[in-house]
N, C-alpha and C. Protein backbone atom coordinates (compact mmCIF):
# COMPACT_ATOMS: atom_id res chain seq x y z
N UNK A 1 0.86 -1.18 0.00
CA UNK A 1 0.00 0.00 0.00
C UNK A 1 0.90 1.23 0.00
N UNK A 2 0.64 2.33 -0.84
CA UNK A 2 1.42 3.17 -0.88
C UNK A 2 1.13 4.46 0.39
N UNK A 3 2.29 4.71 0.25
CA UNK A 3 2.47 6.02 1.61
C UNK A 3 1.03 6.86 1.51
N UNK A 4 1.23 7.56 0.81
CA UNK A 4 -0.18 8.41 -0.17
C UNK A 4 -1.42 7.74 0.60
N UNK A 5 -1.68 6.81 0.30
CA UNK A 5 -2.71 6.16 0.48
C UNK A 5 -2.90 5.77 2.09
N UNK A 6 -2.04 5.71 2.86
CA UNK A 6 -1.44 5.57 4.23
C UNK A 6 -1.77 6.95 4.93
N UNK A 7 -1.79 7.63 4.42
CA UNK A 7 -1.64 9.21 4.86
C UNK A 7 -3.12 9.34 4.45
N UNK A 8 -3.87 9.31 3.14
CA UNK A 8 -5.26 9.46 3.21
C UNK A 8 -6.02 8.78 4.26
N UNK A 9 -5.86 7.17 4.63
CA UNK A 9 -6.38 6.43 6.05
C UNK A 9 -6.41 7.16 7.21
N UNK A 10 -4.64 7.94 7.42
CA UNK A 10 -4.82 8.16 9.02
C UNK A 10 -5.55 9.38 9.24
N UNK A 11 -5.15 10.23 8.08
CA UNK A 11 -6.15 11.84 7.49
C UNK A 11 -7.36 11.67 7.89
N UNK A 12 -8.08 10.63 7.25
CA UNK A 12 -9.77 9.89 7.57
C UNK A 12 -9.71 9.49 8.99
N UNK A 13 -8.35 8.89 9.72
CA UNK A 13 -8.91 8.02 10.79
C UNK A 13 -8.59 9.37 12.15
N UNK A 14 -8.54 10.39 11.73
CA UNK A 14 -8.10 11.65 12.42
C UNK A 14 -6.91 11.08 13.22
N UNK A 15 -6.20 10.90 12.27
CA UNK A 15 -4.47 10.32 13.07
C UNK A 15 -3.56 11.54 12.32
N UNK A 16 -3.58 13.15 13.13
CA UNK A 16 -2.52 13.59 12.05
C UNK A 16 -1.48 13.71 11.98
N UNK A 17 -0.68 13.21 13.09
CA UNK A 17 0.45 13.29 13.24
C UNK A 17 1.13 12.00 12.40
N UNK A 18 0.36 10.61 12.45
CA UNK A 18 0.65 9.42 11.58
C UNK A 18 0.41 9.98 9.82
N UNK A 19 -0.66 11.13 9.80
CA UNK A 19 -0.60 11.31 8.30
C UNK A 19 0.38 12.12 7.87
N UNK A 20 1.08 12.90 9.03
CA UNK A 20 1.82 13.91 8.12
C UNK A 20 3.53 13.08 8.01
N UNK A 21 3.34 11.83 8.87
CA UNK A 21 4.23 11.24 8.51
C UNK A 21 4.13 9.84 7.30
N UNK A 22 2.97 9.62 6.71
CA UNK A 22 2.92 8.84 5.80
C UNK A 22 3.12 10.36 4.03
N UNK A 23 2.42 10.87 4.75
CA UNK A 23 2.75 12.15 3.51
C UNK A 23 4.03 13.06 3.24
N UNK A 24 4.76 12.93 4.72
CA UNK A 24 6.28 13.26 4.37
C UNK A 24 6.93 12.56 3.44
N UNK A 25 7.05 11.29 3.87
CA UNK A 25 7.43 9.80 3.51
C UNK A 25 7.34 9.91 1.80
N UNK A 26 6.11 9.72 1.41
CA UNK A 26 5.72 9.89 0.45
C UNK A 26 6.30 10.97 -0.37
N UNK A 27 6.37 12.21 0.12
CA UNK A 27 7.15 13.67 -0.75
C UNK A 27 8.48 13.36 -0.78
N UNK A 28 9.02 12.48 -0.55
CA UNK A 28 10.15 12.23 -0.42
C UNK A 28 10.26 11.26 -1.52
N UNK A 29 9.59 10.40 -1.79
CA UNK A 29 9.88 9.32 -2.80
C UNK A 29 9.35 9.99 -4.22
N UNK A 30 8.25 10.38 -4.21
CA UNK A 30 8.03 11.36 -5.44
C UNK A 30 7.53 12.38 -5.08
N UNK A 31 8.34 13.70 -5.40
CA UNK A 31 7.75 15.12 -4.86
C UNK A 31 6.45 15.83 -6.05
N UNK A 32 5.50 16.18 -5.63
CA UNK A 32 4.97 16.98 -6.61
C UNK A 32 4.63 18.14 -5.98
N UNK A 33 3.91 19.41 -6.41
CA UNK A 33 3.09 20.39 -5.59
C UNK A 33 1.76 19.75 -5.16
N UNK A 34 0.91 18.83 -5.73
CA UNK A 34 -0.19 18.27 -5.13
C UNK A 34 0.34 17.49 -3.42
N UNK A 35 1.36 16.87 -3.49
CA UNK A 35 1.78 16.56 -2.22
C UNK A 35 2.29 17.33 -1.34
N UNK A 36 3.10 18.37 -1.58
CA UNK A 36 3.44 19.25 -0.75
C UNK A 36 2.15 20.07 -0.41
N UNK A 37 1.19 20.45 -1.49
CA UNK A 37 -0.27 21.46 -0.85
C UNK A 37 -0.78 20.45 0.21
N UNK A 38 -1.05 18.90 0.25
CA UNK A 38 -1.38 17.94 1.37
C UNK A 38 -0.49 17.68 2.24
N UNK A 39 0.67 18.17 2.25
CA UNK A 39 1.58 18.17 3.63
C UNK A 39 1.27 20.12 4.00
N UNK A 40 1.20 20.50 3.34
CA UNK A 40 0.79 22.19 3.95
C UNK A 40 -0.39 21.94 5.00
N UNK A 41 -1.24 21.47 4.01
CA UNK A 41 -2.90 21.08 5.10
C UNK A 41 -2.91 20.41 6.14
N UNK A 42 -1.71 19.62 6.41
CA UNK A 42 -2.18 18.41 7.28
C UNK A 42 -1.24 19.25 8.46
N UNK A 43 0.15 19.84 7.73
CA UNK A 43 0.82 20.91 8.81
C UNK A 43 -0.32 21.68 9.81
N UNK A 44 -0.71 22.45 8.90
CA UNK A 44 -1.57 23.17 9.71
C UNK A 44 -2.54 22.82 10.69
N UNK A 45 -3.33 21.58 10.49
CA UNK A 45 -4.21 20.83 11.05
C UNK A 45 -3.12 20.52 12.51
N UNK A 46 -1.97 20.33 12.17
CA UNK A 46 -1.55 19.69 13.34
C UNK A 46 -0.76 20.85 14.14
N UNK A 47 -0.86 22.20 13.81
CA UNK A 47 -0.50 23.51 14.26
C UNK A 47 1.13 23.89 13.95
N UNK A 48 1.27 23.29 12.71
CA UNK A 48 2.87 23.91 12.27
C UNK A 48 2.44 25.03 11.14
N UNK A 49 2.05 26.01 11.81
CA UNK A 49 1.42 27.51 10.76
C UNK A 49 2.93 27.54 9.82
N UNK A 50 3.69 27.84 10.14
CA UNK A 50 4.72 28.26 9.25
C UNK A 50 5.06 27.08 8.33
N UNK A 51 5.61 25.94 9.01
CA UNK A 51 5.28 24.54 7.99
C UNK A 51 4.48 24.59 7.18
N UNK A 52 3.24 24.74 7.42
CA UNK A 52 2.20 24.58 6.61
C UNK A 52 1.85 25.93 5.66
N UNK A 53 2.50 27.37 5.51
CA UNK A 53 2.99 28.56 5.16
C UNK A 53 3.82 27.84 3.65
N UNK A 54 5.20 27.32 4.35
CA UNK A 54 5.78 27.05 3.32
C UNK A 54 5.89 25.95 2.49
N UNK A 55 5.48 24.92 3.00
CA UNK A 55 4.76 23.74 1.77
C UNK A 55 4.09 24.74 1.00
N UNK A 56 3.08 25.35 1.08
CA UNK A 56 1.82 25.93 0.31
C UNK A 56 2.52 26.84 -0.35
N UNK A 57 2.99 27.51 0.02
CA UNK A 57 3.81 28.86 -1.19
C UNK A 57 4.95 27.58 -2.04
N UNK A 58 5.73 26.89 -1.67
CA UNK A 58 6.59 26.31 -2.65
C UNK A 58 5.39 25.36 -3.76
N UNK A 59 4.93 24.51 -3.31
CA UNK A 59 3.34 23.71 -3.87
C UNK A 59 2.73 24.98 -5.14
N UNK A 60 2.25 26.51 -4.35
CA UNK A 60 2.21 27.28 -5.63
C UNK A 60 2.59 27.51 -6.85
N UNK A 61 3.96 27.99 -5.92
CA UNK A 61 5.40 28.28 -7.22
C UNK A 61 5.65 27.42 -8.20
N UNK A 62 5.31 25.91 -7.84
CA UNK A 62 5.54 24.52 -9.21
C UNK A 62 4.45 24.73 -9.61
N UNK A 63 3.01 25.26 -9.07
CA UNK A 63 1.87 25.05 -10.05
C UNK A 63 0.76 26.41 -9.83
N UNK A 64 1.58 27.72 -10.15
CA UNK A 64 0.90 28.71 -9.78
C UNK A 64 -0.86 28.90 -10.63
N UNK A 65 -1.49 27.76 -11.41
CA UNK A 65 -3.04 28.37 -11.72
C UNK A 65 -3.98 27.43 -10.95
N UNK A 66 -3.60 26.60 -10.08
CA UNK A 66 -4.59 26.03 -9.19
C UNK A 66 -4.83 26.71 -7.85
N UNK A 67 -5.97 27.14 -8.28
CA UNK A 67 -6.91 27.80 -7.26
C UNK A 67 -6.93 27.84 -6.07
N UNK A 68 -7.07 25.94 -6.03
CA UNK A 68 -7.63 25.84 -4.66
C UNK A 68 -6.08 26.08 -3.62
N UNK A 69 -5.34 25.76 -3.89
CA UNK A 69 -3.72 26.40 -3.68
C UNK A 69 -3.39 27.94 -3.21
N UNK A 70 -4.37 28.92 -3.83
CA UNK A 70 -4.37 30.14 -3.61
C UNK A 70 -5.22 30.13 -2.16
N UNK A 71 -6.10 29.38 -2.46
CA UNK A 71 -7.41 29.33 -1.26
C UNK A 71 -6.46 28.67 0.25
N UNK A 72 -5.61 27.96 -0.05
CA UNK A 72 -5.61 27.33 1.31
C UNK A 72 -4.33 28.31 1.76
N UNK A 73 -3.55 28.89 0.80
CA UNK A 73 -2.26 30.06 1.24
C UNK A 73 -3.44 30.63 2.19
N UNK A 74 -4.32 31.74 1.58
CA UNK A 74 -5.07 32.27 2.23
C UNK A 74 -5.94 32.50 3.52
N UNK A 75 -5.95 31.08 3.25
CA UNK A 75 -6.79 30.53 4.85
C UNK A 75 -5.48 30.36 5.99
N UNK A 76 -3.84 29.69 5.36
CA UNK A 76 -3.16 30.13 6.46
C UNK A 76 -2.69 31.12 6.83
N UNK A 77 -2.55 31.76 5.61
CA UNK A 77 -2.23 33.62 5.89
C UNK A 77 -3.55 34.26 6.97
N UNK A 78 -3.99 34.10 6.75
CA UNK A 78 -5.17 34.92 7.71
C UNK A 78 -5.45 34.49 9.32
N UNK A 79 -5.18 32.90 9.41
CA UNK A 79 -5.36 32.24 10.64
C UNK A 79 -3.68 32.54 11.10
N UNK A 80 -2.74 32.81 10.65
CA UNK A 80 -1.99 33.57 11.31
C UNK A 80 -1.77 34.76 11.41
N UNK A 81 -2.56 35.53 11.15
CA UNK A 81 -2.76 37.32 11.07
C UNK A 81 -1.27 37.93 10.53
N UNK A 82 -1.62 37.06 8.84
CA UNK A 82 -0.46 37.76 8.11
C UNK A 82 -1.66 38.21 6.61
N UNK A 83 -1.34 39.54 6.06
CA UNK A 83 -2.34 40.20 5.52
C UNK A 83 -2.40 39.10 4.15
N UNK A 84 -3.73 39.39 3.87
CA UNK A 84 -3.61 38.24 2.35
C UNK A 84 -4.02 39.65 1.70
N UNK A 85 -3.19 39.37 0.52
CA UNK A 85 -3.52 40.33 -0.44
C UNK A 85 -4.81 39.81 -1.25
N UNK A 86 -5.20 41.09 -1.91
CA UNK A 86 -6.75 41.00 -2.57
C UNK A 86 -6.86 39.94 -4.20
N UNK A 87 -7.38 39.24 -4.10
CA UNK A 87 -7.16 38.44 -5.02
C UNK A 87 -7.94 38.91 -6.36
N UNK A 88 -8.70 40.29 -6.03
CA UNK A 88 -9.46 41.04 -7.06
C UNK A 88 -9.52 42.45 -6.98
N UNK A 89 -9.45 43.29 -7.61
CA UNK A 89 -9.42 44.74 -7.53
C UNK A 89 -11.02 44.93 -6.88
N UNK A 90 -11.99 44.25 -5.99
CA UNK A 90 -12.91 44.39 -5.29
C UNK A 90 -13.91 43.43 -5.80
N UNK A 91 -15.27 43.83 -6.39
CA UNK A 91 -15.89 42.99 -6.81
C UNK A 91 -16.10 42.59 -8.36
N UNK A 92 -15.49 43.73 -8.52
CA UNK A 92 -15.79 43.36 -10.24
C UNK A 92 -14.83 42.47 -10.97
N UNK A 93 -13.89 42.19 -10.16
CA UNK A 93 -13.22 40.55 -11.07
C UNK A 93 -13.94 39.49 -10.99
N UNK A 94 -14.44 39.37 -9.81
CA UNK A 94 -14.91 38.00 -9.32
C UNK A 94 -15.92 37.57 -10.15
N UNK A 95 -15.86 36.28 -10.46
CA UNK A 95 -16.79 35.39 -11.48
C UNK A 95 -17.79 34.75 -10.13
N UNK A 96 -18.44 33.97 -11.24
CA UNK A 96 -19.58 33.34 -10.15
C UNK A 96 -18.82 31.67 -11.14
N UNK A 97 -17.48 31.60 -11.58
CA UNK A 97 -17.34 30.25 -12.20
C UNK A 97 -16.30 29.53 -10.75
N UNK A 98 -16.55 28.25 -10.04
CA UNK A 98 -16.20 27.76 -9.40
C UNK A 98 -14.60 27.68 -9.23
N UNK A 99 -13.86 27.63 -8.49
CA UNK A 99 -14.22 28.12 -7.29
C UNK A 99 -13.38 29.82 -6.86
N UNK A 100 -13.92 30.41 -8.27
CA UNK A 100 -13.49 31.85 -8.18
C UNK A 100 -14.14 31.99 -6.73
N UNK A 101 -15.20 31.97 -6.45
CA UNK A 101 -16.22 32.96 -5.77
C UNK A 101 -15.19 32.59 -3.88
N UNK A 102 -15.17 31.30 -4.05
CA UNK A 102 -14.07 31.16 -2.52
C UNK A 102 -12.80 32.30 -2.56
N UNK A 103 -12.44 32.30 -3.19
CA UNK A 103 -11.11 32.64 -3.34
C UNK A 103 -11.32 34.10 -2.82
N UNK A 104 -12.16 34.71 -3.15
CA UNK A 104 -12.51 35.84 -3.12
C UNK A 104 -12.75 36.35 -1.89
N UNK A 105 -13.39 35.71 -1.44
CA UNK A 105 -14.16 35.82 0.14
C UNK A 105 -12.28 36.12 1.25
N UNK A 106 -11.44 35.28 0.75
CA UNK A 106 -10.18 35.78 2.05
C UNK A 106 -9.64 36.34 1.55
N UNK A 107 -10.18 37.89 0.16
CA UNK A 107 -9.32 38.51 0.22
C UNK A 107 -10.52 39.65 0.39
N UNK A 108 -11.57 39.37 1.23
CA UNK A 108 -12.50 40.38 1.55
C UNK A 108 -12.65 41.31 0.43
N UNK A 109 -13.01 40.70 -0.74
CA UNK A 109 -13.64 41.21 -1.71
C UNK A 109 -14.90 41.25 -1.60
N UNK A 110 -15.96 40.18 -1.22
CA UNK A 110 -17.03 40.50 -1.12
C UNK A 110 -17.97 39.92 0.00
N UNK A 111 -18.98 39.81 0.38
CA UNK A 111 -19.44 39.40 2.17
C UNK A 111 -19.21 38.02 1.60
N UNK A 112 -18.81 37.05 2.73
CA UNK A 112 -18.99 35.39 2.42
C UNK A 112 -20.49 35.14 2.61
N UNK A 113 -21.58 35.29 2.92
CA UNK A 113 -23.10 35.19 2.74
C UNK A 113 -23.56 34.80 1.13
N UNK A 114 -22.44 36.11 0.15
CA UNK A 114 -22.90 35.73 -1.14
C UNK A 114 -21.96 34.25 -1.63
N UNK A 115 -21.06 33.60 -0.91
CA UNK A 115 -20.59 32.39 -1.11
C UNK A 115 -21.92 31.42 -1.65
N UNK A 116 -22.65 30.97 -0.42
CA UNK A 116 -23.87 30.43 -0.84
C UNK A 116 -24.45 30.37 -1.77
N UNK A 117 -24.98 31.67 -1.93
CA UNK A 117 -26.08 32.16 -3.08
C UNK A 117 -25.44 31.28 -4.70
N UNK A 118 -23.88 32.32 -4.21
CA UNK A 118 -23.56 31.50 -5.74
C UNK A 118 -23.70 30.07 -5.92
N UNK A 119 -22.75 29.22 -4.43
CA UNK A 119 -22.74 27.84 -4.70
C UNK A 119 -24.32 27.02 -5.28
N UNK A 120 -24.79 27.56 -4.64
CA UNK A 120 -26.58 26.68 -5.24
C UNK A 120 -26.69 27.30 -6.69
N UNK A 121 -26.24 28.20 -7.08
CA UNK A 121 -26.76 28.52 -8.47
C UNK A 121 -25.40 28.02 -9.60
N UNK A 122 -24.47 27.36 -8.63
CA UNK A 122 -23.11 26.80 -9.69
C UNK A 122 -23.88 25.69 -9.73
N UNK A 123 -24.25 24.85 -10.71
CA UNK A 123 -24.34 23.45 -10.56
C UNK A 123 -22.77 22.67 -10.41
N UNK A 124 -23.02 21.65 -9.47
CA UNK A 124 -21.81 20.80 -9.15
C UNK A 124 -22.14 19.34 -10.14
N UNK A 125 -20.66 19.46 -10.70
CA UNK A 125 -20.33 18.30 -11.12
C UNK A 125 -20.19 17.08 -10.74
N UNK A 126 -20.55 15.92 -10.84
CA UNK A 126 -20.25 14.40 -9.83
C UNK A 126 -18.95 14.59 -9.00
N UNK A 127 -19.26 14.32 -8.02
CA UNK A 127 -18.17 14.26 -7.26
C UNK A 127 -17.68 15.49 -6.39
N UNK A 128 -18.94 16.89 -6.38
CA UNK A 128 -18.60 17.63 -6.07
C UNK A 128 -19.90 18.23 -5.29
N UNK A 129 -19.23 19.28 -4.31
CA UNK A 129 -20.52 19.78 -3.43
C UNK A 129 -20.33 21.13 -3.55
N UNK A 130 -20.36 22.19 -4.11
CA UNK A 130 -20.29 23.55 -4.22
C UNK A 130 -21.28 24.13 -2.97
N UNK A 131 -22.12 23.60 -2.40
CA UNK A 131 -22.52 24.11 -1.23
C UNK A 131 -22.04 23.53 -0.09
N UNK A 132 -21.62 22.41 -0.07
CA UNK A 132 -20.82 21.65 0.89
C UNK A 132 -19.40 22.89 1.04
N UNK A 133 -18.74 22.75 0.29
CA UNK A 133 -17.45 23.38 -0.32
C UNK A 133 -17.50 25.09 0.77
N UNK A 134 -19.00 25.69 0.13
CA UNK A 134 -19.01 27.13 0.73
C UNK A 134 -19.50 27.16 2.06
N UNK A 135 -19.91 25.87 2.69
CA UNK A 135 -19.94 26.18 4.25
C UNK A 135 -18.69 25.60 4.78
N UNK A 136 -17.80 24.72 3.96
CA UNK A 136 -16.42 24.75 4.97
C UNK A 136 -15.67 25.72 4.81
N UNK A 137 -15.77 26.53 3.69
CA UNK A 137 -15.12 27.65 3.37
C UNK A 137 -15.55 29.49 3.66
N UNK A 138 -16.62 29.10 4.34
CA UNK A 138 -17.00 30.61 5.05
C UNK A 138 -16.77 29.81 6.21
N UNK A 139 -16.96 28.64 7.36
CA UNK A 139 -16.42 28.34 8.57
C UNK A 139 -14.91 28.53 8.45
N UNK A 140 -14.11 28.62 7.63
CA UNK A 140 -12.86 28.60 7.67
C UNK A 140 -12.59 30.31 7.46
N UNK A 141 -13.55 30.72 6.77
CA UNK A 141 -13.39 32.62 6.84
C UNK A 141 -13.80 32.91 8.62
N UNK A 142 -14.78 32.49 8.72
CA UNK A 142 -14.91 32.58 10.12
C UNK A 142 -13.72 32.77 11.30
N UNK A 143 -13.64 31.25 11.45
CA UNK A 143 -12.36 31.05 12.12
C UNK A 143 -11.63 32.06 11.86
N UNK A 144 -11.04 32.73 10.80
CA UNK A 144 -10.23 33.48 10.23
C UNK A 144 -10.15 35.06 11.21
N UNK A 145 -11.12 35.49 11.23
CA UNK A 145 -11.93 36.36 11.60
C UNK A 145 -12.44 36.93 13.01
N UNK A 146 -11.82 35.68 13.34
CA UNK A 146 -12.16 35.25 14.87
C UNK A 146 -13.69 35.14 15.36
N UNK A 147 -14.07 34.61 15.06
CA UNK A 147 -15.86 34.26 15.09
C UNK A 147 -15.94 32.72 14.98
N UNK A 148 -15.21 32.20 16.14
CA UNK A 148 -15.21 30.81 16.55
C UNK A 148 -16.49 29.59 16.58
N UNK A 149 -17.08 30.66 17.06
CA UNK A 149 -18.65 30.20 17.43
C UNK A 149 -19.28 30.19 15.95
N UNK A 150 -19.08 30.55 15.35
CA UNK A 150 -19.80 30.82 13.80
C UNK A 150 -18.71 29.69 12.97
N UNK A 151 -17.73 29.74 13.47
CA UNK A 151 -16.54 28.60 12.53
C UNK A 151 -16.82 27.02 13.09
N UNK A 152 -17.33 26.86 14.10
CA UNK A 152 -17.15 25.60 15.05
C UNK A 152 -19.03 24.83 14.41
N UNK A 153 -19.53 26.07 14.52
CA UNK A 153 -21.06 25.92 14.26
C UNK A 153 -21.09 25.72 12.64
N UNK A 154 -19.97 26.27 11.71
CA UNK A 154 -20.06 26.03 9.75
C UNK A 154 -19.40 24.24 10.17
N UNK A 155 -18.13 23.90 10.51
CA UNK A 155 -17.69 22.89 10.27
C UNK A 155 -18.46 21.65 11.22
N UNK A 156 -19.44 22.12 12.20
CA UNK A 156 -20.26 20.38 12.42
C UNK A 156 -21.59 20.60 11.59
N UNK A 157 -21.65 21.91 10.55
CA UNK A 157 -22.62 21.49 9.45
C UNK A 157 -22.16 20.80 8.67
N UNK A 158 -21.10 21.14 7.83
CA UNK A 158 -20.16 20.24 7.22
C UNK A 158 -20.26 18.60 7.21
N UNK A 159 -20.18 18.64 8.51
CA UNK A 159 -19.44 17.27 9.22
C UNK A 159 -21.13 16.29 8.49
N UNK A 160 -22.07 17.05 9.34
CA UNK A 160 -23.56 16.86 9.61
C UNK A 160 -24.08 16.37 7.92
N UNK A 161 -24.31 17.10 7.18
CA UNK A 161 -24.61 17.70 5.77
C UNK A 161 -23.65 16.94 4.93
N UNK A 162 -21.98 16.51 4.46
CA UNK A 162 -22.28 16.37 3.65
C UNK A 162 -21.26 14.65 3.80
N UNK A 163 -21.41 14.33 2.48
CA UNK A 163 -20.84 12.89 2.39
C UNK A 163 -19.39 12.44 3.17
N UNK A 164 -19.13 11.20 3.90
CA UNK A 164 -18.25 11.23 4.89
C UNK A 164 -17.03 11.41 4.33
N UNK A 165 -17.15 11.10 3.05
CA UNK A 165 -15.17 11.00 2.46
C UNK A 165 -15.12 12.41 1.93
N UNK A 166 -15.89 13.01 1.61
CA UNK A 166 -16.10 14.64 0.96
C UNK A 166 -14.59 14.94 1.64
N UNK A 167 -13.70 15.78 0.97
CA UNK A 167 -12.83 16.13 1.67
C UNK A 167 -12.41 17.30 2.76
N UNK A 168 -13.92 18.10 2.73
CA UNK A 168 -13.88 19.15 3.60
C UNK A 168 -14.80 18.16 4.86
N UNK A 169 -14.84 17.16 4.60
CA UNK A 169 -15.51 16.68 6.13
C UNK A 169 -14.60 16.53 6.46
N UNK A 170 -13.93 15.73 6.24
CA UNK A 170 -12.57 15.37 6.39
C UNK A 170 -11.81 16.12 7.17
N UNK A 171 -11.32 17.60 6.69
CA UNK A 171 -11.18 18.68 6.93
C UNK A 171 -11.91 19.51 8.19
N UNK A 172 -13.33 19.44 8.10
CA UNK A 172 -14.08 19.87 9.44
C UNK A 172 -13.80 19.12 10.34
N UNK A 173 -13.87 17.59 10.47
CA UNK A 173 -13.64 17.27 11.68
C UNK A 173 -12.11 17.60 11.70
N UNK A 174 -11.24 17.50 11.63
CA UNK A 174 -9.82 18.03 11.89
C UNK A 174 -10.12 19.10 12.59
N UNK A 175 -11.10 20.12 11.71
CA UNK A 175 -10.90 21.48 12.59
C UNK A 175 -12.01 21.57 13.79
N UNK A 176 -12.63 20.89 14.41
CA UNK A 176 -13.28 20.77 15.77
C UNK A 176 -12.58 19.51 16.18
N UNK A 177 -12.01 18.83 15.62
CA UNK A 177 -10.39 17.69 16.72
C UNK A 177 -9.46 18.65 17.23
N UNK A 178 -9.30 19.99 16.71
CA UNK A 178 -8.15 20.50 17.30
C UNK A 178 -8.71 21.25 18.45
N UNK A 179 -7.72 21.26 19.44
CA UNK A 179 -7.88 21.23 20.77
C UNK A 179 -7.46 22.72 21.34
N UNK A 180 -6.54 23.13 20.19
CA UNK A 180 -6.57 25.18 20.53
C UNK A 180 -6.75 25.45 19.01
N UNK A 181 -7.56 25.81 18.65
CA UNK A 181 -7.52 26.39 17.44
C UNK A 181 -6.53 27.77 17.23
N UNK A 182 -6.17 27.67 16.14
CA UNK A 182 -5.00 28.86 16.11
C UNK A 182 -5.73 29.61 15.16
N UNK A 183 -7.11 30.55 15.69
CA UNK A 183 -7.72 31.67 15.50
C UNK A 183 -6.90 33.25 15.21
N UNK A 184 -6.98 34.06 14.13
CA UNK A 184 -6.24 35.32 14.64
C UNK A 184 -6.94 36.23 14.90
N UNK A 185 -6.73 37.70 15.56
CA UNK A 185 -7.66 38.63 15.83
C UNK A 185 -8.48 38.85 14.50
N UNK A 186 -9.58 39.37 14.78
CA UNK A 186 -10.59 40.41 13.47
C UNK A 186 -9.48 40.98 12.99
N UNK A 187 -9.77 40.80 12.06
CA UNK A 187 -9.21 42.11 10.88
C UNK A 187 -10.01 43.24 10.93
């Protein structure tokens, strides 16, 4: 069984200290930016902000047009109260084409409320939850924001709502397993 696959188990079995060592393991035998953005995530989950800082910016740099890459810099830039720059000159870049409309929201371009609206009017492709997606991703603006109670309350909807392997469940429970959340002040 490969490392990869070892590291997705303990990820699922909320083991993260066993995943970030089946996913080290793994970046080591073949490096890509998809593995290093899943050693950034799992860093962070397990509270190495800066670890998980620089997986994600190097992970960029090999593959600077994936999105969701921009999205998770963002989410650690902010949960460590380091400024994220605007990912749109305000509202008029922003598309309603998936998953522009996240991206947008942590660079306080526009309220995360209209996250929603859009996700129900994106239709999702098999295999995908665009409304699932925008309540782990305004609980994670939350958190951001410091509005714990509003972040703790998006990710056991998450958890609640959507399919168990979905990877933001995945993800939610990680973020109500952690035991201090590393919240930063309001912006």
């Amino acid at each position: 069984m490969g490392m990869e696959l070892i590291g997705d188990i303990q990820f699922a079995r909320g083991d993260l200290p066993a995943a970030l060592q089946a996913y080290e393991h793994q970046q080591t035998l073949q490096p890509s930016p998809a593995k290093r953005r899943i050693l950034g995530v799992v860093r962070f989950y397990v509270g190495d902000g800066k670890g998980a800082l620089d997986e994600l910016q190097a992970a960029q740099v090999a593959d600077p047009d994936f999105l969701y890459g921009l999205i998770w810099l963002d989410i650690v830039k902010a949960r460590q109260n380091v400024p994220v720059p605007p990912a749109y000159p305000g509202q008029a870049g922003v598309t309603t084409e998936w998953p522009d409309p996240v991206l947008a929201i942590f660079s306080d371009a526009f309220d995360p409320a209209l996250l929603l609206k859009i996700a129900k009017a994106n239709p999702s492709k098999p295999g995908e939850d665009h409304v699932g997606e925008a309540d782990f991703y305004t609980a994670e603006w939350n958190g951001a924001h410091a509005r714990e109670t509003d972040a703790k309350t998006g990710f056991a909807k998450v958890v609640q709502d959507c399919p168990p392997r979905f990877v933001e469940t995945l993800m939610a429970k990680a973020e109500l397993n952690q035991t201090s959340p590393a919240a930063a002040p309001a912006r």
